[in-house]
ModelCIF file with pLDDT and N, C-alpha, C, O atoms, coordinates in Angstrom:
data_MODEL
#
_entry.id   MODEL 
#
_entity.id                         1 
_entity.type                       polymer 
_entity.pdbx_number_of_molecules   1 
#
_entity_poly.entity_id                      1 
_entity_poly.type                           'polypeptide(L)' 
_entity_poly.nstd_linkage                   no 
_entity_poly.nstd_monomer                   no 
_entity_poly.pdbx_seq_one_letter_code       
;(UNK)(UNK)(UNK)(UNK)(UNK)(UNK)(UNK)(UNK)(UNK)(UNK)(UNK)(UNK)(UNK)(UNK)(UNK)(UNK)
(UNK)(UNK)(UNK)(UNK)(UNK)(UNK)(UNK)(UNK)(UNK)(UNK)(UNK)(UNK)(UNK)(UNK)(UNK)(UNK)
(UNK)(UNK)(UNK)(UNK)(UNK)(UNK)(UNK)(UNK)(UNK)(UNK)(UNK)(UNK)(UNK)(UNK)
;
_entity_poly.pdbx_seq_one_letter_code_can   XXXXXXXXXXXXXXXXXXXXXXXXXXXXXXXXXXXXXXXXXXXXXX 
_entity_poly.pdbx_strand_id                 A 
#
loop_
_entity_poly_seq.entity_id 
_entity_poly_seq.num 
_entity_poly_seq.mon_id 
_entity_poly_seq.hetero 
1 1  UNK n 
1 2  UNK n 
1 3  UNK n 
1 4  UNK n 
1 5  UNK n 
1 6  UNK n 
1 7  UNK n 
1 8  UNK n 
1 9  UNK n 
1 10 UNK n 
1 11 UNK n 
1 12 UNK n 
1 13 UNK n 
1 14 UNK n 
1 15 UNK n 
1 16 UNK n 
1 17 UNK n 
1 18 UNK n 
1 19 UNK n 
1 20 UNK n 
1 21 UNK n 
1 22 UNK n 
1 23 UNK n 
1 24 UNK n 
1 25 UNK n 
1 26 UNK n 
1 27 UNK n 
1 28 UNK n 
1 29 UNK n 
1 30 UNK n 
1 31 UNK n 
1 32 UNK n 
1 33 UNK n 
1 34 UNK n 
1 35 UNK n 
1 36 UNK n 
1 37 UNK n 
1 38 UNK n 
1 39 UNK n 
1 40 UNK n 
1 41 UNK n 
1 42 UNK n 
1 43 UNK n 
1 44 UNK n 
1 45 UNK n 
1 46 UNK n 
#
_struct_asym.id          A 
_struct_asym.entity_id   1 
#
loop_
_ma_qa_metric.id 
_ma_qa_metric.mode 
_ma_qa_metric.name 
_ma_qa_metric.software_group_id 
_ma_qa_metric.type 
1 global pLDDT . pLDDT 
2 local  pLDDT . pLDDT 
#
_ma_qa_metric_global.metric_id      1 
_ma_qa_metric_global.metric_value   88.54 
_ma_qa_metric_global.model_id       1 
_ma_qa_metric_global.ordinal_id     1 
#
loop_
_ma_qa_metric_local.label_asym_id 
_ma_qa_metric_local.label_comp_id 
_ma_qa_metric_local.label_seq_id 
_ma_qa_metric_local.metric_id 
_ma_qa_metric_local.metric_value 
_ma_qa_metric_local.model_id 
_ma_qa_metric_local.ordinal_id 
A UNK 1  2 80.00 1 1  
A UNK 2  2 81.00 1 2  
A UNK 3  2 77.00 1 3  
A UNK 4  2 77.00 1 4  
A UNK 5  2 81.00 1 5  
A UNK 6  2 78.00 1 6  
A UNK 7  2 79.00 1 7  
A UNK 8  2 81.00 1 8  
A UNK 9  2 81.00 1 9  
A UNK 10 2 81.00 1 10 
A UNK 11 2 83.00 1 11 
A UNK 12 2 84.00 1 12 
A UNK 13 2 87.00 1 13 
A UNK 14 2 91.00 1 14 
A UNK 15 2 93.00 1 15 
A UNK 16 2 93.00 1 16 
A UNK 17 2 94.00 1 17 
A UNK 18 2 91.00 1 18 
A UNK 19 2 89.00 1 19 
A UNK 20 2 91.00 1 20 
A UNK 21 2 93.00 1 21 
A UNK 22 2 94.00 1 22 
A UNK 23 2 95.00 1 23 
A UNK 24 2 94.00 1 24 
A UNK 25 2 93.00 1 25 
A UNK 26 2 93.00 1 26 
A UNK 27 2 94.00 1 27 
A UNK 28 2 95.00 1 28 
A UNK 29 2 96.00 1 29 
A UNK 30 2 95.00 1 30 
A UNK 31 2 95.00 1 31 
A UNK 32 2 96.00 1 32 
A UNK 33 2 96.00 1 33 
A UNK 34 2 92.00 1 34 
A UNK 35 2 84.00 1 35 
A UNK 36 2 83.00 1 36 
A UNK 37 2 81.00 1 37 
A UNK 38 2 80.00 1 38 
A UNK 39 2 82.00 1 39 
A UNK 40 2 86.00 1 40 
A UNK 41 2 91.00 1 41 
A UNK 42 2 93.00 1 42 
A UNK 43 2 94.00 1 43 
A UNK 44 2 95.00 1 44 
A UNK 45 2 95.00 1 45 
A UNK 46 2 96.00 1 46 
#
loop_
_atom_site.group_PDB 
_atom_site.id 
_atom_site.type_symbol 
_atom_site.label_atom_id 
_atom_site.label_alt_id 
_atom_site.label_comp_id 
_atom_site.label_asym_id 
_atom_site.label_entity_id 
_atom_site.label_seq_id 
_atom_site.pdbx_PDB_ins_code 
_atom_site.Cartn_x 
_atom_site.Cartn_y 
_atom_site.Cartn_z 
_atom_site.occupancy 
_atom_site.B_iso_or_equiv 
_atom_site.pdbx_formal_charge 
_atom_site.auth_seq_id 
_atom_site.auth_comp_id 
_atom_site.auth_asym_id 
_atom_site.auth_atom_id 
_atom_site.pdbx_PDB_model_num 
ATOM 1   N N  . UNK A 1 1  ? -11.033 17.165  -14.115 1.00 80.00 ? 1  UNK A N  1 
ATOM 2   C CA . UNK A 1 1  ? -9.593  17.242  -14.375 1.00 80.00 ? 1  UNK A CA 1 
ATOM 3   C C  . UNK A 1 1  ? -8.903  18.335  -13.561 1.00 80.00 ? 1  UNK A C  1 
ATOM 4   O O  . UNK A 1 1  ? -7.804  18.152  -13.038 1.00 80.00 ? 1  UNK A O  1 
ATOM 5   N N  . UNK A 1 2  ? -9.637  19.561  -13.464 1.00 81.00 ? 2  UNK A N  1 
ATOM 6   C CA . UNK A 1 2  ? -8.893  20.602  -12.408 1.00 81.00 ? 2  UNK A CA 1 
ATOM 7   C C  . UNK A 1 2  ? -8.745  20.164  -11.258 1.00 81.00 ? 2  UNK A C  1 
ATOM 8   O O  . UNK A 1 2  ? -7.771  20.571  -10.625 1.00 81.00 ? 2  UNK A O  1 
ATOM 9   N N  . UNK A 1 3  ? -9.778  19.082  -10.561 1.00 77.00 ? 3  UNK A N  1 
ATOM 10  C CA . UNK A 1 3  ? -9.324  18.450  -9.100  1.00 77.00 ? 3  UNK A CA 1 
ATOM 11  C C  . UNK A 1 3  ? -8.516  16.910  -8.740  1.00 77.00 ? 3  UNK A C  1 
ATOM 12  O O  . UNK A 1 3  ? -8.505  16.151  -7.771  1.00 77.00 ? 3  UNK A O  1 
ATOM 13  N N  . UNK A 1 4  ? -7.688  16.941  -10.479 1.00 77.00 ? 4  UNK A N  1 
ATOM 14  C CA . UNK A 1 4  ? -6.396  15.680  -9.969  1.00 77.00 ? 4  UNK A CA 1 
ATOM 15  C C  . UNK A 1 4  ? -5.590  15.669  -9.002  1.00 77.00 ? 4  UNK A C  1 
ATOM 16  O O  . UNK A 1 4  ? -5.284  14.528  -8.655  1.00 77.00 ? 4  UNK A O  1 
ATOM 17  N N  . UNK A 1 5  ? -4.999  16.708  -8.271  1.00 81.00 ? 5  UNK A N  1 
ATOM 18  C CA . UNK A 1 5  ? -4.527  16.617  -7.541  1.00 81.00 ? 5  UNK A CA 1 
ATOM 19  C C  . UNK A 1 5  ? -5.531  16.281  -6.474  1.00 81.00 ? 5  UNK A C  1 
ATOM 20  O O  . UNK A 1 5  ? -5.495  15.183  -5.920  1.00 81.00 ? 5  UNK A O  1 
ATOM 21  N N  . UNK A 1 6  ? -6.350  17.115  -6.194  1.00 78.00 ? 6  UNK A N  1 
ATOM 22  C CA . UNK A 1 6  ? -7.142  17.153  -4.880  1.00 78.00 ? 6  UNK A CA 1 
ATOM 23  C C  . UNK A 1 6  ? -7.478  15.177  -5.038  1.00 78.00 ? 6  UNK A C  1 
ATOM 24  O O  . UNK A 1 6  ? -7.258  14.595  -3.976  1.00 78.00 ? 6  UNK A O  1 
ATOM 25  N N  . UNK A 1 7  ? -7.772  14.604  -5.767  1.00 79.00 ? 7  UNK A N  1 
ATOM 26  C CA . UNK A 1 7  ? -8.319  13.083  -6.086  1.00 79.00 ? 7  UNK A CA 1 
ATOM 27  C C  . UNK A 1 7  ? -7.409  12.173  -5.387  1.00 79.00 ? 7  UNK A C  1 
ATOM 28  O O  . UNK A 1 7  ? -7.647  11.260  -4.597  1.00 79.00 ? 7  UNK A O  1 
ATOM 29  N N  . UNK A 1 8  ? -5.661  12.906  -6.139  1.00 81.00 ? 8  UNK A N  1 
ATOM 30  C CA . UNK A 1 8  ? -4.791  11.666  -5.969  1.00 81.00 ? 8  UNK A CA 1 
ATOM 31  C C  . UNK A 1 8  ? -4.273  12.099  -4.375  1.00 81.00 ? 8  UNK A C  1 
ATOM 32  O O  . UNK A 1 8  ? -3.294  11.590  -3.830  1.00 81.00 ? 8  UNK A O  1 
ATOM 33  N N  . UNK A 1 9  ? -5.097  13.084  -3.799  1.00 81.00 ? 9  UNK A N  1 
ATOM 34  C CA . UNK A 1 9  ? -5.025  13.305  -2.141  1.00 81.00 ? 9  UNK A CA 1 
ATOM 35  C C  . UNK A 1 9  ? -6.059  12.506  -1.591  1.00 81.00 ? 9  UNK A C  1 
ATOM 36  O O  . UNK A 1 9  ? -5.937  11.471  -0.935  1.00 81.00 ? 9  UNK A O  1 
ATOM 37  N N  . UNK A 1 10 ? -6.797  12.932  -1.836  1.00 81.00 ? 10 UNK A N  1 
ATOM 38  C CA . UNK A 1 10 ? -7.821  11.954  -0.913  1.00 81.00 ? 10 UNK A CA 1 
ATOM 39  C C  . UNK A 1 10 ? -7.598  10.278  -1.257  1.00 81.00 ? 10 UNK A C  1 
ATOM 40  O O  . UNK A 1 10 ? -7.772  9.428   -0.384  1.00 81.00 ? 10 UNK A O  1 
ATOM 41  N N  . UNK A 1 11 ? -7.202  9.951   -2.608  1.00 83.00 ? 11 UNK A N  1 
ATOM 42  C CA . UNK A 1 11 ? -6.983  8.455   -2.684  1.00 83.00 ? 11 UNK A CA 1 
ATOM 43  C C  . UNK A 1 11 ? -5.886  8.327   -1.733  1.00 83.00 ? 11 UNK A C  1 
ATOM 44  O O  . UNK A 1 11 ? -6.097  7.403   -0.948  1.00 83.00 ? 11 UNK A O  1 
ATOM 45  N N  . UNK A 1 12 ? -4.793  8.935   -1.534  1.00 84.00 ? 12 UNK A N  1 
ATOM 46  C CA . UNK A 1 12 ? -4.014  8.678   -0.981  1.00 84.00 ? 12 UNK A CA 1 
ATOM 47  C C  . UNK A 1 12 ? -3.616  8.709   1.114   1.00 84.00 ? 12 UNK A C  1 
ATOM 48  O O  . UNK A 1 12 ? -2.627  8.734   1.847   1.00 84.00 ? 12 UNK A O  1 
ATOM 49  N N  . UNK A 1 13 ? -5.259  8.683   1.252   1.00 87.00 ? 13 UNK A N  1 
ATOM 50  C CA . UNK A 1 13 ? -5.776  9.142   2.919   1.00 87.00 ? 13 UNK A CA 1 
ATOM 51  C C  . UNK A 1 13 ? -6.602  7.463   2.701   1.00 87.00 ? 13 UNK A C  1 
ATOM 52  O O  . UNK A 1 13 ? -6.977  6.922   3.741   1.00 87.00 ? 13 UNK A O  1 
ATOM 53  N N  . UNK A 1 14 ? -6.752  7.007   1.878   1.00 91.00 ? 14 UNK A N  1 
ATOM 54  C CA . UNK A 1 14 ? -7.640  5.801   2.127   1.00 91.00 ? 14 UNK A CA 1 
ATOM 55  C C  . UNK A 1 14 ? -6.884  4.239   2.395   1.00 91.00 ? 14 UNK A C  1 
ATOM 56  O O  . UNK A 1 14 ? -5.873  3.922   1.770   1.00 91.00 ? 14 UNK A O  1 
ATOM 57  N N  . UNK A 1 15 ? -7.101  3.935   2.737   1.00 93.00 ? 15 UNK A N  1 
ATOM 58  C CA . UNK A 1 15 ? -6.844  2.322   2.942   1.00 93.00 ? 15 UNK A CA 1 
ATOM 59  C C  . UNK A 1 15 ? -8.134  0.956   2.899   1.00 93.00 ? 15 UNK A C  1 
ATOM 60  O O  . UNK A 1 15 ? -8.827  0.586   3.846   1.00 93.00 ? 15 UNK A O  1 
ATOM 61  N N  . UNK A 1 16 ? -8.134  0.413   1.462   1.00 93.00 ? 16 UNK A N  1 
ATOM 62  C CA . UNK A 1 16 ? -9.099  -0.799  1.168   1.00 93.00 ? 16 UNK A CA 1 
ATOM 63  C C  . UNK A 1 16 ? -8.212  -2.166  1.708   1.00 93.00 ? 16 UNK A C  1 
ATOM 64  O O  . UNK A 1 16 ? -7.061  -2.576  1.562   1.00 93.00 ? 16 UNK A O  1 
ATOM 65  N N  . UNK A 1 17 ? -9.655  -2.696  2.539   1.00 94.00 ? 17 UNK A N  1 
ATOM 66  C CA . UNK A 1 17 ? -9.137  -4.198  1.985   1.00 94.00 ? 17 UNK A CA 1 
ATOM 67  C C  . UNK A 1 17 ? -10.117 -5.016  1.364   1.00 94.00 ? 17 UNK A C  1 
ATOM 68  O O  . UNK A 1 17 ? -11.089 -5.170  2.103   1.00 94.00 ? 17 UNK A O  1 
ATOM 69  N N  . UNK A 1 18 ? -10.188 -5.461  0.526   1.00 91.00 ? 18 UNK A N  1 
ATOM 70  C CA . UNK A 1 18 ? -11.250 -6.174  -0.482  1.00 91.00 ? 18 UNK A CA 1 
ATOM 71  C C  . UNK A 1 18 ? -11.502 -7.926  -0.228  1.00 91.00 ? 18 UNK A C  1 
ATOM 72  O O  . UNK A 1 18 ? -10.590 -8.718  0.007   1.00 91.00 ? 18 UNK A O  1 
ATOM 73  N N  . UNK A 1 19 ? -12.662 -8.205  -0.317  1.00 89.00 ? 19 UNK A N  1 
ATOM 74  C CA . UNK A 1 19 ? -12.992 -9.425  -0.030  1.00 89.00 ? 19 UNK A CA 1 
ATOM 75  C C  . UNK A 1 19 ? -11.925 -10.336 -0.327  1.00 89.00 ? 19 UNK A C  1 
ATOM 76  O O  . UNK A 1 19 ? -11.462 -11.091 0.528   1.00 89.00 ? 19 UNK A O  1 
ATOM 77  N N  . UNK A 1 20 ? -11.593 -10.298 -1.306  1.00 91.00 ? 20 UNK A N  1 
ATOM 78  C CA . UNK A 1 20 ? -10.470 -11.344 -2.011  1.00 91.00 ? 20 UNK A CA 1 
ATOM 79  C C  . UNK A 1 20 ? -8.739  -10.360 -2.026  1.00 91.00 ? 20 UNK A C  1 
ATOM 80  O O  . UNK A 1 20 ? -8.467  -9.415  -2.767  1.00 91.00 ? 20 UNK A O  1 
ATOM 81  N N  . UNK A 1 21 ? -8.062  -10.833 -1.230  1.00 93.00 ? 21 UNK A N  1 
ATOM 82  C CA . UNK A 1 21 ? -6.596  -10.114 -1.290  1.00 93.00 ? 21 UNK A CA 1 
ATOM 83  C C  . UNK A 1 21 ? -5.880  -10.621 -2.721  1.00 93.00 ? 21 UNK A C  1 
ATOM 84  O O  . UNK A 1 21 ? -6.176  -11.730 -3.164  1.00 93.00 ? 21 UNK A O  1 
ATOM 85  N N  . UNK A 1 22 ? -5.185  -9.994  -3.232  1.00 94.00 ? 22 UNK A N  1 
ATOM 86  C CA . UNK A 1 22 ? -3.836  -10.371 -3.951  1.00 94.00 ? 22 UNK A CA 1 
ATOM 87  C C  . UNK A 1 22 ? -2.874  -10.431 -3.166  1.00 94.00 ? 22 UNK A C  1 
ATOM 88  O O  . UNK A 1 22 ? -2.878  -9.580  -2.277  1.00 94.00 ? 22 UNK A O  1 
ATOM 89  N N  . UNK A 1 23 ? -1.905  -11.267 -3.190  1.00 95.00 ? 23 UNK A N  1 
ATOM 90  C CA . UNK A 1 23 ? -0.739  -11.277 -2.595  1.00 95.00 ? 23 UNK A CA 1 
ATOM 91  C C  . UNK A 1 23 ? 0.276   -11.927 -3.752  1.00 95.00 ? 23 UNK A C  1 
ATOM 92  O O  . UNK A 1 23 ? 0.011   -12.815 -4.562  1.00 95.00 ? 23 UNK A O  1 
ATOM 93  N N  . UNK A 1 24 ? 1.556   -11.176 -3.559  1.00 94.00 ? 24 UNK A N  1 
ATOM 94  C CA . UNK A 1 24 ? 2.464   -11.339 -4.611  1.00 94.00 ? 24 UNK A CA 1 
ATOM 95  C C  . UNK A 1 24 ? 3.359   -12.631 -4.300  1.00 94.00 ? 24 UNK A C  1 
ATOM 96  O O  . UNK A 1 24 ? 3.328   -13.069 -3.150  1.00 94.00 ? 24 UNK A O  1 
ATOM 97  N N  . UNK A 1 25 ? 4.008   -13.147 -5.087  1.00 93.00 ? 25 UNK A N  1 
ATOM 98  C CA . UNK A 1 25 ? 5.051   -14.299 -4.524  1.00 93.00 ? 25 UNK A CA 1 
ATOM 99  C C  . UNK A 1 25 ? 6.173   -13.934 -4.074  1.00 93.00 ? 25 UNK A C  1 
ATOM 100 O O  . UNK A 1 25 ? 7.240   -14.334 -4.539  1.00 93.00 ? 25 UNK A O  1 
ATOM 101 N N  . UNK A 1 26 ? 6.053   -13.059 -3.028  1.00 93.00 ? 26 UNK A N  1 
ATOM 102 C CA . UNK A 1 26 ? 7.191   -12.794 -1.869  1.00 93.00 ? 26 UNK A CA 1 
ATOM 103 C C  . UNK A 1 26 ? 7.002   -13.132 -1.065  1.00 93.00 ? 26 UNK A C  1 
ATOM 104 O O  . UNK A 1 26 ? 6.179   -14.034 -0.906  1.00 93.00 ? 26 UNK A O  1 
ATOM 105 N N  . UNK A 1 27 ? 7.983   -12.326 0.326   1.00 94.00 ? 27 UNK A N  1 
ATOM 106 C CA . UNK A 1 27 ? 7.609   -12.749 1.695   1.00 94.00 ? 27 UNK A CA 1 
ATOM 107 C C  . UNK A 1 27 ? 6.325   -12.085 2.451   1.00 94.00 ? 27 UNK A C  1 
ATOM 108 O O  . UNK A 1 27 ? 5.952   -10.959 2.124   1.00 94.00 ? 27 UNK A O  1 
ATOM 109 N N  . UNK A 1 28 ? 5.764   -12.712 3.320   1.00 95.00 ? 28 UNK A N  1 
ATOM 110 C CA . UNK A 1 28 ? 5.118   -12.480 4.440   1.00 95.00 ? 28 UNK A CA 1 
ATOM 111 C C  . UNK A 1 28 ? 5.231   -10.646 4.257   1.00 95.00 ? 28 UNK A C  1 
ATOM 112 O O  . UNK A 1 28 ? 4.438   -9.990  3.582   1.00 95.00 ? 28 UNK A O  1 
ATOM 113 N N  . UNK A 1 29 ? 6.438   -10.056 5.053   1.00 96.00 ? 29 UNK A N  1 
ATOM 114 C CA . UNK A 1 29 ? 6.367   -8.727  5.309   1.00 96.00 ? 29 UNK A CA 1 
ATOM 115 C C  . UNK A 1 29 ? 6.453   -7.671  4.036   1.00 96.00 ? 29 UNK A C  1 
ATOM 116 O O  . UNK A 1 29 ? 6.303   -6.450  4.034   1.00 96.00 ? 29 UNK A O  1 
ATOM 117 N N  . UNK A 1 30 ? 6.765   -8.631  2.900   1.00 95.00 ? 30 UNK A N  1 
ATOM 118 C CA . UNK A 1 30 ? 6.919   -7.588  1.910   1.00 95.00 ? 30 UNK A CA 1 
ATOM 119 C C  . UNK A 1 30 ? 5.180   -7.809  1.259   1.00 95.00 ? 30 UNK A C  1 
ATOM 120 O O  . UNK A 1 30 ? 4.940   -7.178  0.230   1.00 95.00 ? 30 UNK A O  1 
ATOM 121 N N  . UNK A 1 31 ? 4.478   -8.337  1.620   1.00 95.00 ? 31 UNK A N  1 
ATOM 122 C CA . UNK A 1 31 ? 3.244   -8.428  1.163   1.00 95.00 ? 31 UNK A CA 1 
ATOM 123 C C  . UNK A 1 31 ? 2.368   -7.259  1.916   1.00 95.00 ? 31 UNK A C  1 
ATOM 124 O O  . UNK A 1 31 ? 1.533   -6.523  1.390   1.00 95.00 ? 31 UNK A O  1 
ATOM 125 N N  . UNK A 1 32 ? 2.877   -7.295  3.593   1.00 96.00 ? 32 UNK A N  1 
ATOM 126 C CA . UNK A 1 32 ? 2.307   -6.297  4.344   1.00 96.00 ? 32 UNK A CA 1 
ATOM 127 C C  . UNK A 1 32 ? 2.893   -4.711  4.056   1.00 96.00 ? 32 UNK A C  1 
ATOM 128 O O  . UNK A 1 32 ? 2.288   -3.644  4.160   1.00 96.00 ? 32 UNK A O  1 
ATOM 129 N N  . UNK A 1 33 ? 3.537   -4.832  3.874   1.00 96.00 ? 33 UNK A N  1 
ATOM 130 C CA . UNK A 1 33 ? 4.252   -3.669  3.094   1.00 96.00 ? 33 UNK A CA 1 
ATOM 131 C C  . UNK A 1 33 ? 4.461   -3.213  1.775   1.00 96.00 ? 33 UNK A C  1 
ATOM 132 O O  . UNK A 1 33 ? 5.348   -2.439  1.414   1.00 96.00 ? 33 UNK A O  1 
ATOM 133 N N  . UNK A 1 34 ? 3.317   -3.906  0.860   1.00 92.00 ? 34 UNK A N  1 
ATOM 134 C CA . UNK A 1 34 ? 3.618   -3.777  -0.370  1.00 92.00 ? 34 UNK A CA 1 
ATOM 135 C C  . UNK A 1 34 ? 3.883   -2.695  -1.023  1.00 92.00 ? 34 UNK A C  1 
ATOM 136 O O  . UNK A 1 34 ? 3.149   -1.720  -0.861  1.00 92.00 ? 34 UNK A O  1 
ATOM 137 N N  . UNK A 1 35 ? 4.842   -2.642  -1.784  1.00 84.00 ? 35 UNK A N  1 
ATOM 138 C CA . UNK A 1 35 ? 5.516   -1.669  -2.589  1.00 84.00 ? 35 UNK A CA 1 
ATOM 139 C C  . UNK A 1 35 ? 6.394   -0.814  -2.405  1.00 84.00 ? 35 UNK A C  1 
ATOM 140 O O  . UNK A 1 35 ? 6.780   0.075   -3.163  1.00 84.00 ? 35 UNK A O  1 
ATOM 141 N N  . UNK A 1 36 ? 6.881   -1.215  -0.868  1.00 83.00 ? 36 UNK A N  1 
ATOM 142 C CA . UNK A 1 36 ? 7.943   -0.565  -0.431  1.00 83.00 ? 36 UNK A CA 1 
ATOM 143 C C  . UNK A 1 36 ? 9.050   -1.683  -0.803  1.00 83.00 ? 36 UNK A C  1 
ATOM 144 O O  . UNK A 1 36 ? 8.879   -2.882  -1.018  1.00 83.00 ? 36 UNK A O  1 
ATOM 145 N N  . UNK A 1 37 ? 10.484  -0.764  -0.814  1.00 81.00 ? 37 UNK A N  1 
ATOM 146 C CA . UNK A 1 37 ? 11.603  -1.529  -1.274  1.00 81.00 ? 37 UNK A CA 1 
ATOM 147 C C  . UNK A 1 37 ? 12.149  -2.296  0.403   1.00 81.00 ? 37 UNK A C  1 
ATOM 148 O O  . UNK A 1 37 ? 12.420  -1.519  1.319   1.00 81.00 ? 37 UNK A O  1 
ATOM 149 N N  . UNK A 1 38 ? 12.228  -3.471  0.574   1.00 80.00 ? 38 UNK A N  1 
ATOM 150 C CA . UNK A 1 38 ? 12.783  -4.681  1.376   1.00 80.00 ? 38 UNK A CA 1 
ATOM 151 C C  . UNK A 1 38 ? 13.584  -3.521  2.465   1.00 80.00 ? 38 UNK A C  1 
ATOM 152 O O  . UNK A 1 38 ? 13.123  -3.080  3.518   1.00 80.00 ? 38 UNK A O  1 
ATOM 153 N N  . UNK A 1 39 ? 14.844  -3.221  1.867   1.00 82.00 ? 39 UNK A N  1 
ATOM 154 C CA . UNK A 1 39 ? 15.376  -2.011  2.769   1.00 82.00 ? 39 UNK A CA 1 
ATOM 155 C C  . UNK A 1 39 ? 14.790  -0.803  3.175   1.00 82.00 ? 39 UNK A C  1 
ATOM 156 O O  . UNK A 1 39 ? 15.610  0.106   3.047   1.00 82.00 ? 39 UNK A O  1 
ATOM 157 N N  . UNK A 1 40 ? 13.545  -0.353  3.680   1.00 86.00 ? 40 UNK A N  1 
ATOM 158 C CA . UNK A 1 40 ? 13.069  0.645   3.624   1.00 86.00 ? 40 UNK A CA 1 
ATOM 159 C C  . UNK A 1 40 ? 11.792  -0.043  4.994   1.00 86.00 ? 40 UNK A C  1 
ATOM 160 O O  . UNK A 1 40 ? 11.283  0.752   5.784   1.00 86.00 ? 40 UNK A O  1 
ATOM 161 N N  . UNK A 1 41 ? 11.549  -1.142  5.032   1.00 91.00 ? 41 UNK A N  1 
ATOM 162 C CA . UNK A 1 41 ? 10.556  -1.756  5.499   1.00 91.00 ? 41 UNK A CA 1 
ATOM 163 C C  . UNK A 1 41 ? 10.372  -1.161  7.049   1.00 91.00 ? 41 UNK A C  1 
ATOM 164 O O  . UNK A 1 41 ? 11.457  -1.058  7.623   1.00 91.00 ? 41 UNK A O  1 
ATOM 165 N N  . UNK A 1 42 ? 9.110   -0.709  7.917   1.00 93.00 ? 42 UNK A N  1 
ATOM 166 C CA . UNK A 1 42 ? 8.846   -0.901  8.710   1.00 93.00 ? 42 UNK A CA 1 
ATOM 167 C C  . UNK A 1 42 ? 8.929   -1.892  9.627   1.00 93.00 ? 42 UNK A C  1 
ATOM 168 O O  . UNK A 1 42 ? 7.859   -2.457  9.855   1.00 93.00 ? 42 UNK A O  1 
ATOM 169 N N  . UNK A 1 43 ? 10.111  -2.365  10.368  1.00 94.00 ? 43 UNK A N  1 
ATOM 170 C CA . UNK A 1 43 ? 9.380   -3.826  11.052  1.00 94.00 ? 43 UNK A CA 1 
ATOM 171 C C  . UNK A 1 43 ? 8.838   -3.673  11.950  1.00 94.00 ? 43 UNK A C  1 
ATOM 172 O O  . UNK A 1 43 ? 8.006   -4.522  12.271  1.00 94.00 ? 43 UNK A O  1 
ATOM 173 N N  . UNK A 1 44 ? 9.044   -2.579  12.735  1.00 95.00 ? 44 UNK A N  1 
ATOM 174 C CA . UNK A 1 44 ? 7.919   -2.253  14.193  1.00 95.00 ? 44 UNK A CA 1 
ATOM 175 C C  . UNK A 1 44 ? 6.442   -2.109  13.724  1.00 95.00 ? 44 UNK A C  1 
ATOM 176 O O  . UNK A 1 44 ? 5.555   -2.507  14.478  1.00 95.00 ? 44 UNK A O  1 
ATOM 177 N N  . UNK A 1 45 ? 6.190   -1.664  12.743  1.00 95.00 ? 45 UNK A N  1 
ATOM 178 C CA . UNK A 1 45 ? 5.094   -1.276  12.081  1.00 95.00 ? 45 UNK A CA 1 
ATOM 179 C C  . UNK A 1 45 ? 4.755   -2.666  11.358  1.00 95.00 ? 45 UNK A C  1 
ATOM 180 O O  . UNK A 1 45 ? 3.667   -3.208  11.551  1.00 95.00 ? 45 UNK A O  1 
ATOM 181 N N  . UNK A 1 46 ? 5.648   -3.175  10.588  1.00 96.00 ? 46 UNK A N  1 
ATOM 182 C CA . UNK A 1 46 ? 4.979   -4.477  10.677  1.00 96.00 ? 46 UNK A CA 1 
ATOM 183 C C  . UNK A 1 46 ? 4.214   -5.506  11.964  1.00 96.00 ? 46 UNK A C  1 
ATOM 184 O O  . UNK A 1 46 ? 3.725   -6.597  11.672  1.00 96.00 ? 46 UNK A O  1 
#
């Protein structure tokens, strides 16, 4: 518990992709971008 922060750092340096994806019933780029708000989106980065 004293190293939550240090945890929700290193979770936050990782990137999974798991055998089986979820994808939500949106678009294409908001799937690649998930959880960012539509106006906020990367499209070069997409």
């Amino acid at each position: 518990k004293k190293n939550l922060h240090f945890k929700e750092s290193i979770q936050s340096r990782i990137s999974h992709v798991p055998h089986s994806v979820f994808l939500s019933n949106t678009t294409i780029k908001e799937n690649i971008a998930f959880g960012e708000k539509s106006k906020n989106l990367n499209k070069k980065r997409i």
